[in-house]
C-alpha atoms as a PDB file:
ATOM      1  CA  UNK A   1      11.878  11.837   7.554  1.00  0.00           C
ATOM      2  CA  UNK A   2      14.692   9.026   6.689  1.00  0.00           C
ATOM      3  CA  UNK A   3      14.619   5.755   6.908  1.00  0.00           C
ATOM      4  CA  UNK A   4      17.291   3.913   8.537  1.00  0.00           C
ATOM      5  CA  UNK A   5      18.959   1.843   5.540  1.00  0.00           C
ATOM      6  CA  UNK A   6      19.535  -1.211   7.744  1.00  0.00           C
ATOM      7  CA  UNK A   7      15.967  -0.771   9.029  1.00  0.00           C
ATOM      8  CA  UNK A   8      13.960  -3.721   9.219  1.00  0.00           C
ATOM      9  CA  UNK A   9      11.263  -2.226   6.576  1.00  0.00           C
ATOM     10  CA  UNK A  10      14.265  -1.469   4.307  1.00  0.00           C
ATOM     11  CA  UNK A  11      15.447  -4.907   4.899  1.00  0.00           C
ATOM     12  CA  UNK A  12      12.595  -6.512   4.153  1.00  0.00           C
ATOM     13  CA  UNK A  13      11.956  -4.219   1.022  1.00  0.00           C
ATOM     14  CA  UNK A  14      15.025  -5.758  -0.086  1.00  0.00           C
ATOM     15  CA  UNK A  15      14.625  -8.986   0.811  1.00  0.00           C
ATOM     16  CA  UNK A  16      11.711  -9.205  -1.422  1.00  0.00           C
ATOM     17  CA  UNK A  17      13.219  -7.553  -4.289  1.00  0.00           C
ATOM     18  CA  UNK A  18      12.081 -10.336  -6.725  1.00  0.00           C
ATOM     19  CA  UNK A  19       8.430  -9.003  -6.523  1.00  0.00           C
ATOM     20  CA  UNK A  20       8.697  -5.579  -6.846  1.00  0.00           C
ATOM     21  CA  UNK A  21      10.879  -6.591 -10.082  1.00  0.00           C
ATOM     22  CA  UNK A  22       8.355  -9.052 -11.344  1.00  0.00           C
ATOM     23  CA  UNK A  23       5.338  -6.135 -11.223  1.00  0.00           C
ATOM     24  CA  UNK A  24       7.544  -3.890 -13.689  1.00  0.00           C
ATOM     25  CA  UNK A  25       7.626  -6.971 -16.037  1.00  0.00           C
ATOM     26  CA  UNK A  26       3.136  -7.688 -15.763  1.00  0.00           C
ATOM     27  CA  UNK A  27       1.696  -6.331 -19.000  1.00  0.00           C
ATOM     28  CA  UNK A  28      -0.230  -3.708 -17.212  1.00  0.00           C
ATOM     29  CA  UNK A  29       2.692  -1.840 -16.079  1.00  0.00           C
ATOM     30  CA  UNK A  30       3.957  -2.163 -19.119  1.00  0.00           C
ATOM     31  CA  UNK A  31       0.738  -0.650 -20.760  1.00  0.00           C
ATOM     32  CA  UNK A  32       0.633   2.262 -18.156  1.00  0.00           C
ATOM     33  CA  UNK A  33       4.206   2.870 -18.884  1.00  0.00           C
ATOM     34  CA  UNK A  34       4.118   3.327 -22.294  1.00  0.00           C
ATOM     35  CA  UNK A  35      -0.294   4.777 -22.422  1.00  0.00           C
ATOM     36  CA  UNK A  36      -1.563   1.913 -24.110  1.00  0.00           C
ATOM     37  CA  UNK A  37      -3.963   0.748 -21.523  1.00  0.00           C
ATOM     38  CA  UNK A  38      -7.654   0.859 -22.249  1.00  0.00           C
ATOM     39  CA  UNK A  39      -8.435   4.342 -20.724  1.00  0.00           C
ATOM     40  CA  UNK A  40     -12.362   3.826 -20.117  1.00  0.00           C
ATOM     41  CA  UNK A  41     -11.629   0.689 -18.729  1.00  0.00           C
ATOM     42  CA  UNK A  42      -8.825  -1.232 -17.398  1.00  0.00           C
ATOM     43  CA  UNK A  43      -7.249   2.581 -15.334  1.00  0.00           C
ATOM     44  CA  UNK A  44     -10.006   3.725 -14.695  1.00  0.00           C
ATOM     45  CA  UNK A  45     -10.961   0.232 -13.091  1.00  0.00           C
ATOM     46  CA  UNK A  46      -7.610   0.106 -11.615  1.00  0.00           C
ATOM     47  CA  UNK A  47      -7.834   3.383 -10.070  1.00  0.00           C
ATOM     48  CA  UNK A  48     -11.630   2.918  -8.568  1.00  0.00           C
ATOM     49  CA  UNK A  49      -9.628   0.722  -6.240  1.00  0.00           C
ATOM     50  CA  UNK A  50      -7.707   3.204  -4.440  1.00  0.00           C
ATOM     51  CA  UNK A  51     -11.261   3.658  -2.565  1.00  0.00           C
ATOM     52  CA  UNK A  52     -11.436   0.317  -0.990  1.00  0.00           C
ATOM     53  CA  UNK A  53      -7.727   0.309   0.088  1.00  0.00           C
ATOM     54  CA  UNK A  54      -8.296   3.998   1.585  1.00  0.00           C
ATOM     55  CA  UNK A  55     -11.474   2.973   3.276  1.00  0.00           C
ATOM     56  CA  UNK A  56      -9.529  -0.473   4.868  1.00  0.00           C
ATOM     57  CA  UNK A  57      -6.088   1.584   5.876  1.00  0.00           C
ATOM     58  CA  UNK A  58      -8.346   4.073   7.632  1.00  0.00           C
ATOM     59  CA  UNK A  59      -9.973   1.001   9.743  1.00  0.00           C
ATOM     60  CA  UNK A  60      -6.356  -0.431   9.970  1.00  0.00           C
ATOM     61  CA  UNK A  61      -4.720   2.427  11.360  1.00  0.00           C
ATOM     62  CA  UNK A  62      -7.400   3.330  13.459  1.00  0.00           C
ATOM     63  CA  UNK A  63      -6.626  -0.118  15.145  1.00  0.00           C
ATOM     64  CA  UNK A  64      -3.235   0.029  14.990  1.00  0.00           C
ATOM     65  CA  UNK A  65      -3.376   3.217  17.178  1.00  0.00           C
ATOM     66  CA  UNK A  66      -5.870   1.593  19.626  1.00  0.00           C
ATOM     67  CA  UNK A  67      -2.935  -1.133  19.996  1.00  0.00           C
ATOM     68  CA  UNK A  68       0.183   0.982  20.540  1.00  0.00           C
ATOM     69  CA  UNK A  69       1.124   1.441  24.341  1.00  0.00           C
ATOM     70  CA  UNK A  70       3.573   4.068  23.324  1.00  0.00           C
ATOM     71  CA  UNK A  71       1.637   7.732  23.048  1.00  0.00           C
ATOM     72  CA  UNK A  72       4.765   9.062  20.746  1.00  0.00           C
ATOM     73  CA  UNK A  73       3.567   5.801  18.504  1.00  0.00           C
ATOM     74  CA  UNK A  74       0.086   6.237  18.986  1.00  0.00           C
ATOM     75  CA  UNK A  75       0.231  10.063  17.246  1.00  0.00           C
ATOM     76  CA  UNK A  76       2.572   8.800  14.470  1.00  0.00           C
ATOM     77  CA  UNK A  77      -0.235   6.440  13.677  1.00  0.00           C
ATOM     78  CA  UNK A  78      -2.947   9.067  14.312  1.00  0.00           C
ATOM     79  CA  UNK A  79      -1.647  11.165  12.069  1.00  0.00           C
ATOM     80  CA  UNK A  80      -1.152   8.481   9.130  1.00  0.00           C
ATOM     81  CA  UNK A  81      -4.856   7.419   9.275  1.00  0.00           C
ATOM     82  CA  UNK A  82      -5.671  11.168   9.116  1.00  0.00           C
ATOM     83  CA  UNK A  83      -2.989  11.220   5.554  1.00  0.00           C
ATOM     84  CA  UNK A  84      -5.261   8.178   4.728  1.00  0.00           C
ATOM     85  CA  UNK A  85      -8.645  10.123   5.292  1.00  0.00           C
ATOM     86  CA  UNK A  86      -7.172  13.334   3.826  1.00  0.00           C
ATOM     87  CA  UNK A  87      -6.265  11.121   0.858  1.00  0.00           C
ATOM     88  CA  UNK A  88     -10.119   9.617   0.340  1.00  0.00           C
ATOM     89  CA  UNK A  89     -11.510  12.998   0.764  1.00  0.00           C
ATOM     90  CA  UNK A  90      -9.764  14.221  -2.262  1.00  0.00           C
ATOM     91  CA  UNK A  91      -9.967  11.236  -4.050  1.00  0.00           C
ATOM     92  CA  UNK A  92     -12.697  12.108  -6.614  1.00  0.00           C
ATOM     93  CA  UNK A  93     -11.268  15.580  -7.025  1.00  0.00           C
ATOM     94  CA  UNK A  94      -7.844  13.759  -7.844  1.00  0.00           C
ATOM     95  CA  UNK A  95      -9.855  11.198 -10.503  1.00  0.00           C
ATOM     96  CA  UNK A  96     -11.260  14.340 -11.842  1.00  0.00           C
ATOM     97  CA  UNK A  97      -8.438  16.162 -12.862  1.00  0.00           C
ATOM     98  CA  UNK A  98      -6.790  13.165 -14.276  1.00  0.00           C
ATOM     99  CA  UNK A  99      -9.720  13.048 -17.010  1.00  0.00           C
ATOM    100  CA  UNK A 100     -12.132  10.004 -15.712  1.00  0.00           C
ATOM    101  CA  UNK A 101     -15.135  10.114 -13.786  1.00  0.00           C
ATOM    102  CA  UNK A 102     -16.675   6.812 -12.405  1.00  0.00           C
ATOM    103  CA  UNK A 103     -20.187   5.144 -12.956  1.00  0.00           C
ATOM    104  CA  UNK A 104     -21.380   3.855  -9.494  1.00  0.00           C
ATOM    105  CA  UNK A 105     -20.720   0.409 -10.954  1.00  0.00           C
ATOM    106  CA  UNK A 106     -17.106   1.199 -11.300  1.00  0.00           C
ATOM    107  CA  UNK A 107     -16.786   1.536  -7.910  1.00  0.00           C
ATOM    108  CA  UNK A 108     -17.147  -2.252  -6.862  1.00  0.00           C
ATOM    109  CA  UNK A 109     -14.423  -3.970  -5.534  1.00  0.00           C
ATOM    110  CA  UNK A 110     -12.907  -6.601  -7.415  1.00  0.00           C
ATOM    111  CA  UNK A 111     -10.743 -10.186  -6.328  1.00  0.00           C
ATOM    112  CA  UNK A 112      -7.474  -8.956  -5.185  1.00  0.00           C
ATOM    113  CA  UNK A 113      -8.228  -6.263  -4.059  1.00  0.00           C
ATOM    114  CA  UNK A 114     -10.682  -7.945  -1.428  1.00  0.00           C
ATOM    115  CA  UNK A 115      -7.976 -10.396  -1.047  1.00  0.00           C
ATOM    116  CA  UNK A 116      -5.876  -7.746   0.368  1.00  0.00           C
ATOM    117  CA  UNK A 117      -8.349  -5.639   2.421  1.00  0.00           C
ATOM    118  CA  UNK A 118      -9.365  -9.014   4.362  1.00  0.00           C
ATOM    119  CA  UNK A 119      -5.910  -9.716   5.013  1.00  0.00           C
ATOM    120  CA  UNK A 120      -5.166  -6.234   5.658  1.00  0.00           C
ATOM    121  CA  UNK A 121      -8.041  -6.130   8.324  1.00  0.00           C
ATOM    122  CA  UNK A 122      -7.445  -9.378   9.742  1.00  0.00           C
ATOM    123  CA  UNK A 123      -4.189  -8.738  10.806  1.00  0.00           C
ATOM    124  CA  UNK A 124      -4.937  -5.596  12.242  1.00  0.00           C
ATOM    125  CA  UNK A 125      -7.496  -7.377  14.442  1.00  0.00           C
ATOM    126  CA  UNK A 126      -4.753  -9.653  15.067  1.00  0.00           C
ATOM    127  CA  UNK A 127      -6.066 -12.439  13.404  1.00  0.00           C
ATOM    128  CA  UNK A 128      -2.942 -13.830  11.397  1.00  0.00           C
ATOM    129  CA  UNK A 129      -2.602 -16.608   9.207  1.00  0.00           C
ATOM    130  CA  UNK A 130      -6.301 -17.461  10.098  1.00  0.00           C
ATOM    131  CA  UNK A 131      -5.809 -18.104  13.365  1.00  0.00           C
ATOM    132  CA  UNK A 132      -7.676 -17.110  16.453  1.00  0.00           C
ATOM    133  CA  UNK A 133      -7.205 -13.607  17.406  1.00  0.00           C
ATOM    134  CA  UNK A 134      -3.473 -13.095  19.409  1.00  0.00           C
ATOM    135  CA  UNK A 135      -5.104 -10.445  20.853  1.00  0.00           C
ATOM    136  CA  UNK A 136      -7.300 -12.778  23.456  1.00  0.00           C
ATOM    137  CA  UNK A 137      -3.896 -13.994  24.524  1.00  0.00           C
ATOM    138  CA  UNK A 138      -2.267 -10.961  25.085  1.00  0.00           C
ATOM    139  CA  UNK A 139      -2.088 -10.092  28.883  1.00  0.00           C
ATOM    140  CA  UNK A 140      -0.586  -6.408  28.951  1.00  0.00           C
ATOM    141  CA  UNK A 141      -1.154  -3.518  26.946  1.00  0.00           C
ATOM    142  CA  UNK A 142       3.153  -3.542  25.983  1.00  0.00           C
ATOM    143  CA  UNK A 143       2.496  -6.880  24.183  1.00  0.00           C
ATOM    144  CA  UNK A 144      -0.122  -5.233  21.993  1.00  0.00           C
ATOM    145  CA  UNK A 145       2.316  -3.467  20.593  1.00  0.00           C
ATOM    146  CA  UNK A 146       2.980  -6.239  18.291  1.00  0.00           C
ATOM    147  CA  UNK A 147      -0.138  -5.965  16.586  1.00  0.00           C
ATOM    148  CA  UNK A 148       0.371  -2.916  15.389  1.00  0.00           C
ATOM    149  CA  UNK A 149       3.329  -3.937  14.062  1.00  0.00           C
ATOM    150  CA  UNK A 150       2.099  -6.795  12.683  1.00  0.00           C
ATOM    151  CA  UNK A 151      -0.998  -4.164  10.788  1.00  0.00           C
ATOM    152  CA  UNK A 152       2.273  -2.203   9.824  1.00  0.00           C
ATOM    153  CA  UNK A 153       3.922  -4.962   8.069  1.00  0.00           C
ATOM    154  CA  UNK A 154       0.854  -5.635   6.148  1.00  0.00           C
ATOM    155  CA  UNK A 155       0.475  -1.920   4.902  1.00  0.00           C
ATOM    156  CA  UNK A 156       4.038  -0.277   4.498  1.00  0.00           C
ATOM    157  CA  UNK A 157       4.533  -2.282   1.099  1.00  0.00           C
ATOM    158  CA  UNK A 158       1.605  -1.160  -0.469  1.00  0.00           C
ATOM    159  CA  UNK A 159       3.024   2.235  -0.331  1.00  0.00           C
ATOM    160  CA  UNK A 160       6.663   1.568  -1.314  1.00  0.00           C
ATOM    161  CA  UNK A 161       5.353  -0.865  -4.256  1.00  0.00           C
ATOM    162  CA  UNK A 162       3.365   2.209  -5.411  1.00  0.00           C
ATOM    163  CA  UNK A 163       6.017   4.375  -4.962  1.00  0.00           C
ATOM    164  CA  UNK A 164       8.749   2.130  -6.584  1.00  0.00           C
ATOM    165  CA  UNK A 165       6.309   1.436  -9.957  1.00  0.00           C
ATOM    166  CA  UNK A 166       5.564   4.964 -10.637  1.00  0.00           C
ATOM    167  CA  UNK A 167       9.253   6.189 -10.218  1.00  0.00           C
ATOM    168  CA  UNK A 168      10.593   3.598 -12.386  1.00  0.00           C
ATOM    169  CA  UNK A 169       8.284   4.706 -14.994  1.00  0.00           C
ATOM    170  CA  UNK A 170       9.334   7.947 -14.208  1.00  0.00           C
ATOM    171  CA  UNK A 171      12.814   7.035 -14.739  1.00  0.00           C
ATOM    172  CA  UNK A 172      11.923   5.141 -18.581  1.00  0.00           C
ATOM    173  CA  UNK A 173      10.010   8.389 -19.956  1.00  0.00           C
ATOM    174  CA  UNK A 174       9.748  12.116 -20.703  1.00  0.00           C
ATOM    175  CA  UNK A 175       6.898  13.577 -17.847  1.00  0.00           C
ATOM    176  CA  UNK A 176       7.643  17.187 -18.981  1.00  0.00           C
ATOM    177  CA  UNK A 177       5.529  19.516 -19.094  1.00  0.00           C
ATOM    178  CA  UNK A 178       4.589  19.709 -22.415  1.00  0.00           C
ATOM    179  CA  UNK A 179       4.065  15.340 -21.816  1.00  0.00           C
ATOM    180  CA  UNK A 180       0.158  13.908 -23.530  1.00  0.00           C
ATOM    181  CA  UNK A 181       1.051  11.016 -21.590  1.00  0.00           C
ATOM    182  CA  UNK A 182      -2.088  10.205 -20.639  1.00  0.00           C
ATOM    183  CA  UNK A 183      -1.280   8.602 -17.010  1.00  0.00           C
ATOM    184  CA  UNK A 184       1.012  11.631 -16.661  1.00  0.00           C
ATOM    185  CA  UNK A 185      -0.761  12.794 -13.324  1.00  0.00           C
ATOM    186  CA  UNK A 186      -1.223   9.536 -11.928  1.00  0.00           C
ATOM    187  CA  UNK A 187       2.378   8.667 -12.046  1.00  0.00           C
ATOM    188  CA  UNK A 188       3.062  11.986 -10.917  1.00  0.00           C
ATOM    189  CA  UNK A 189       1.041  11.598  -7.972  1.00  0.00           C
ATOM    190  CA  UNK A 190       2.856   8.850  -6.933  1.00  0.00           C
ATOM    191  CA  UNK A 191       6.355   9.237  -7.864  1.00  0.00           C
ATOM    192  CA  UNK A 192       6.326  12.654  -5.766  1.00  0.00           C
ATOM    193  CA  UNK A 193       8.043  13.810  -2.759  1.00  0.00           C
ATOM    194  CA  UNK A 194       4.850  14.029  -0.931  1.00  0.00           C
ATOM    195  CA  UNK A 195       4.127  10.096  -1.634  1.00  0.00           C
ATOM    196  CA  UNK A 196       7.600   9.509  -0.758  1.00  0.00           C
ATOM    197  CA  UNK A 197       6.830  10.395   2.472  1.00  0.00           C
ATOM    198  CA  UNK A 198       4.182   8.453   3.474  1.00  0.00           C
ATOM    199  CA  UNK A 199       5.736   5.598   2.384  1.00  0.00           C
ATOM    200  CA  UNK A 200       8.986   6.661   4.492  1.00  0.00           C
ATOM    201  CA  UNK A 201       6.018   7.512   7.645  1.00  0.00           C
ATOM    202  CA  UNK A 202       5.033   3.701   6.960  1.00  0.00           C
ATOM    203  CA  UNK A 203       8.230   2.129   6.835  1.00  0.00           C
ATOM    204  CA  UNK A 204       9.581   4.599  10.059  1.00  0.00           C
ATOM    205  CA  UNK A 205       6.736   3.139  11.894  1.00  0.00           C
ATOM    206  CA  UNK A 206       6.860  -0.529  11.230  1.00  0.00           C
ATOM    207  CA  UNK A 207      10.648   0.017  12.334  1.00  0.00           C
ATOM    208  CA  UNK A 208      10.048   1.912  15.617  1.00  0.00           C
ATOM    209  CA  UNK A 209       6.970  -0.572  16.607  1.00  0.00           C
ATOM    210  CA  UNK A 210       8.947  -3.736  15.886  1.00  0.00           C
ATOM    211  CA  UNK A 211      12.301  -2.734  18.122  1.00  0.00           C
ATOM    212  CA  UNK A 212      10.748  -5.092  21.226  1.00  0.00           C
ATOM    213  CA  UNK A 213       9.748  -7.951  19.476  1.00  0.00           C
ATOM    214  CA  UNK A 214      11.434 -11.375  19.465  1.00  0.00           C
ATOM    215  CA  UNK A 215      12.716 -13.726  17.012  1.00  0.00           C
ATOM    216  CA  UNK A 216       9.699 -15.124  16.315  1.00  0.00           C
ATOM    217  CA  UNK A 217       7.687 -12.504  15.981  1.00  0.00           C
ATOM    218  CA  UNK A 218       9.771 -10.863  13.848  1.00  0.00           C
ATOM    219  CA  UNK A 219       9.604 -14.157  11.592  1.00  0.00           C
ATOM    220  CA  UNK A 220       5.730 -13.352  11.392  1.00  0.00           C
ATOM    221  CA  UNK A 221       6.133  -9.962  10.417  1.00  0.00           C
ATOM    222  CA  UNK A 222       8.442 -11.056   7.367  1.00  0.00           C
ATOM    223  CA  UNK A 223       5.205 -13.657   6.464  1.00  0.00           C
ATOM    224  CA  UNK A 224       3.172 -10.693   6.511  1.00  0.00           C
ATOM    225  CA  UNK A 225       5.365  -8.355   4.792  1.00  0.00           C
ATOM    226  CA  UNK A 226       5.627 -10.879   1.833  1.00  0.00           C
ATOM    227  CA  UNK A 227       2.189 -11.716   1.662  1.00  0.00           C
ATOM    228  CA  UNK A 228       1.207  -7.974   1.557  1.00  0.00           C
ATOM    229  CA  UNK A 229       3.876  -7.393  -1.537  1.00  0.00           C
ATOM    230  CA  UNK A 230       2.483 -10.739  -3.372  1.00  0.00           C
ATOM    231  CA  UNK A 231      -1.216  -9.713  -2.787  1.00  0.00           C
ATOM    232  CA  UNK A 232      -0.152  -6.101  -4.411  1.00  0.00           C
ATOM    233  CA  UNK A 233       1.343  -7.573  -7.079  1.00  0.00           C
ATOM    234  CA  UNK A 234      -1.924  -9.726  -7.690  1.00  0.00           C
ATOM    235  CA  UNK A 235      -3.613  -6.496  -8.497  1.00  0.00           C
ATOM    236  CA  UNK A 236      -1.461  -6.240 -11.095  1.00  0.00           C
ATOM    237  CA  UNK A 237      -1.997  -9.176 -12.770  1.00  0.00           C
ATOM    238  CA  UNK A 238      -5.570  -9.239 -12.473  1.00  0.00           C
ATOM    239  CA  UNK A 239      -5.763  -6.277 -14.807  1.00  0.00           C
ATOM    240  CA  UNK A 240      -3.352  -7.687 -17.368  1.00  0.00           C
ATOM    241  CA  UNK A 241      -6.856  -9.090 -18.982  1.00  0.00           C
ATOM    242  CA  UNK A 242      -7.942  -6.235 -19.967  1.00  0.00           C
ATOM    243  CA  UNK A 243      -4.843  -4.703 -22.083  1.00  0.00           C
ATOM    244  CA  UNK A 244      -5.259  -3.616 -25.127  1.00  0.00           C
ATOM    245  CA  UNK A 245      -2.669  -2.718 -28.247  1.00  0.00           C
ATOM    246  CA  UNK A 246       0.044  -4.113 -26.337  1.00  0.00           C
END
């Protein structure tokens, strides 16, 4: 599936550009670039996340779908939230095979990525900017179409952020096969063709759903877009504390 390159989700991706470049230059990608992050701790941590996020795009998608008027839109998101619940199923198997296995109190979830999850789910309630629900002043099921938009904006750069950070690694060093890199499947994960895909499902989505809206809702779906790229770039940082031999 391709992506329209004057898409609004490519736009935006662009448009934003200054973030995605700023996360390559946090010390924690620049320990899991080069395998000098605290293995027991700080990836491992890192990675215990994915959980949460699963657990809250499930939720979001599932809500998304419920708001779509469109049934062409409401299987595209269908069949994202079951990726996402495909994804959480084999989540443990995945942590498994790249060498870690998590204590139960691993698996709490930590500032930012609670910051993100909220937002996340508050927008696809239609709560935005902390405002009253738009969805008791909707009238029609067509002008609920915007909230799934709006849920859309708040997830597709998530995916592309991941995508974009393990490629770029990808592009900096040697992932061959005879690689002790020991993020190697992790970035591999992410940098595939598979990933690539559901970030291009994401971004084909948020474009389709936001082809009726107006000016100013389109303005609110850039705020959201942004937030959702600074919030995963706060995840980032927050690890950057727990570097070591950097």
């Amino acid at each position: 599936m391709a992506i329209d390159e004057g898409g609004l989700a490519r736009r935006l991706w662009f448009k934003f550009r200054d973030d995605s470049v700023f996360s390559l230059y946090t010390p924690f990608f620049v320990g899991l670039a080069s395998a000098t992050l605290h293995s027991e701790t700080t990836f491992r941590h890192f990675i215990s996340q994915d959980l949460h996020f699963l657990k809250a795009f499930v939720i979001a998608y599932e809500l998304a779908e419920d708001c779509a008027d469109d049934e062409d839109d409401k299987n595209g998101l269908r069949d994202l939230r079951k990726l996402a619940v495909g994804r959480l199923q084999i989540h443990d198997t995945f942590v498994r095979e790249w060498g870690f296995e998590f204590p139960n109190e691993d698996t709490s979830k930590d500032i930012a990525t609670t910051k993100y999850t909220d937002f996340l789910l508050a927008t696809a309630s239609g709560k935005i900017e902390g405002e009253r629900s738009v969805l008791d002043k909707i009238a029609t099921p067509f002008e609920k179409t915007k909230v799934a938009a709006y849920t859309l904006a708040a997830l597709a750069p998530c995916m592309r952020l991941y995508a974009f950070i393990s490629t770029e690694i990808q592009g900096i060093i040697s992932l061959d096969q005879d690689s002790t890199h020991i993020y190697k499947s992790w970035i591999e994960n992410y940098s595939s063709q598979v990933f690539e895909e559901i970030a291009l499902q994401n971004e084909d989505m948020l474009d389709k759903l936001s082809v009726s809206l107006t000016g100013e809702e389109l303005e609110i779906i850039e705020k959201l877009y942004h937030q959702a790229m600074k919030l995963q770039v706060d995840l980032l940082l927050l690890n950057q504390f727990l570097i070591s031999n950097l």
